[in-house]
Protein backbone atom coordinates (compact mmCIF):
# COMPACT_ATOMS: atom_id res chain seq x y z
CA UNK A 1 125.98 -26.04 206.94
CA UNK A 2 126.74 -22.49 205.82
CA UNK A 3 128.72 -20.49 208.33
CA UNK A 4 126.91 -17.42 210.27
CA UNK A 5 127.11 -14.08 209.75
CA UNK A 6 128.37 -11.99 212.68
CA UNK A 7 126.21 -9.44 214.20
CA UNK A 8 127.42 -6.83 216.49
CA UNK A 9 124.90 -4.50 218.20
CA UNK A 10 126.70 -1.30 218.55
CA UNK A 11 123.55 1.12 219.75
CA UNK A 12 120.06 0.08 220.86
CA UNK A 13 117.88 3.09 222.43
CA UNK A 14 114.32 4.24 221.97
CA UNK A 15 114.98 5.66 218.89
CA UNK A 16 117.50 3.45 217.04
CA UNK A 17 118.93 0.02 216.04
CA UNK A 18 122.46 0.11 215.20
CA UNK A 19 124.33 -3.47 214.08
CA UNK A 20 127.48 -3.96 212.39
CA UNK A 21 127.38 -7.07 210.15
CA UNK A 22 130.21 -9.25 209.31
CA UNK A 23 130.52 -12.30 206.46
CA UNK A 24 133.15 -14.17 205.93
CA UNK A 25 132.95 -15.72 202.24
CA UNK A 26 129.71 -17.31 201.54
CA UNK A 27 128.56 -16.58 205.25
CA UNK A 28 124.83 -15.46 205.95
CA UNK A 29 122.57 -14.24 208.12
CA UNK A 30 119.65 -16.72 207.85
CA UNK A 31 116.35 -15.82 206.55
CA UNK A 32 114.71 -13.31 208.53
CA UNK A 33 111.72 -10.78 208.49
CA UNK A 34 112.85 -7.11 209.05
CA UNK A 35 110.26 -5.66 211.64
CA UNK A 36 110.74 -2.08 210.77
CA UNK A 37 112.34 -0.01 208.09
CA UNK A 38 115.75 0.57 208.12
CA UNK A 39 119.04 1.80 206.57
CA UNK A 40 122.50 -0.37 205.06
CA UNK A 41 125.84 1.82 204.93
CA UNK A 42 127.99 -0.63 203.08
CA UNK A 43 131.62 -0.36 204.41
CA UNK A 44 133.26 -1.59 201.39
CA UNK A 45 132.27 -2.44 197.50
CA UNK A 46 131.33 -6.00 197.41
CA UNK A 47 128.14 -8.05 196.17
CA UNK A 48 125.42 -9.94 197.94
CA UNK A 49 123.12 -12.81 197.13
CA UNK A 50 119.64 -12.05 198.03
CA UNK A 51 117.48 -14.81 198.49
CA UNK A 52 113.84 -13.50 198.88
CA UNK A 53 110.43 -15.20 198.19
CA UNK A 54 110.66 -14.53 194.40
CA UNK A 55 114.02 -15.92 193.87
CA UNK A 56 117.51 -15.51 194.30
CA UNK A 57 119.65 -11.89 193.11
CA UNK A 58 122.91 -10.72 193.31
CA UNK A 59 123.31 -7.09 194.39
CA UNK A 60 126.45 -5.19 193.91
CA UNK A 61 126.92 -2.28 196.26
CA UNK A 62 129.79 0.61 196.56
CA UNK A 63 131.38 1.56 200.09
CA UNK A 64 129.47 4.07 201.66
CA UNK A 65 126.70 4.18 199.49
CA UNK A 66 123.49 3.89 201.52
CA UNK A 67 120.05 2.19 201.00
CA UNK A 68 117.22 1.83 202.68
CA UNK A 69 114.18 -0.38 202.48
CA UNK A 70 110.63 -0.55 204.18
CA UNK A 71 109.77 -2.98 207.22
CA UNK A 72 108.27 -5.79 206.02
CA UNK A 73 111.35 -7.22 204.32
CA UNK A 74 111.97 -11.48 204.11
CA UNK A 75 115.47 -12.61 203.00
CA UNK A 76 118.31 -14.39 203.48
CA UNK A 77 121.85 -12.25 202.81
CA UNK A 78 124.80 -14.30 201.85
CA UNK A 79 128.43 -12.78 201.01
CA UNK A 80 129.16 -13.55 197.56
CA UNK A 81 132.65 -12.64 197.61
CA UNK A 82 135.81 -14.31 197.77
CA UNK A 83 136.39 -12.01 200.82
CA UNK A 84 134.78 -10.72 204.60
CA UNK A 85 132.37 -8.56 203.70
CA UNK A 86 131.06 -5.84 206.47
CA UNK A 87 128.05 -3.69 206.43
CA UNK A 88 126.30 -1.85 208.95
CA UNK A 89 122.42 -1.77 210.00
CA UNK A 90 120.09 1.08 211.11
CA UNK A 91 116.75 0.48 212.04
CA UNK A 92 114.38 2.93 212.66
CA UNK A 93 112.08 2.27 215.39
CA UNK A 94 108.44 3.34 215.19
């Protein structure tokens, strides 16, 4: 059984979602459906596996760098490195 990823809610008001997430090596969060759009602000460079409905990708992304992607979202997120990986979630409520 893979090992979990490690959320930690750090805010959660009427406006926004905040969660830091932490992987140890080839931890993950599970597939999941993201119910509104939201922000990642990696905290380190590292790479991801994506595994989404069309396949499987790796994703390499730079420390402080920021994304963000529409609601809507299905995917699992594993940490492809030989290392804990940390990121931290924003999601914008409606």
């Amino acid at each position: 059984m893979t090992e979990a990823a490690v959320p930690t809610l750090q805010i959660d008001n009427e406006r926004v979602r905040v969660t830091e997430w932490r992987f140890a090596p080839g931890a993950a969060t599970g597939r999941h459906r993201h119910e509104m759009d939201y922000v990642v602000v990696p905290m380190m460079d590292g790479k991801l596996r994506l595994v989404e409905p069309t396949g499987t990708r790796e994703v390499q992304l730079k420390a402080g760098v920021s994304y963000t992607r529409k609601a809507g979202v299905d995917h699992d997120v594993i940490n492809a490195n030989d290392f804990e990986y940390v990121f931290v979630e924003i999601e914008l409520k409606p």
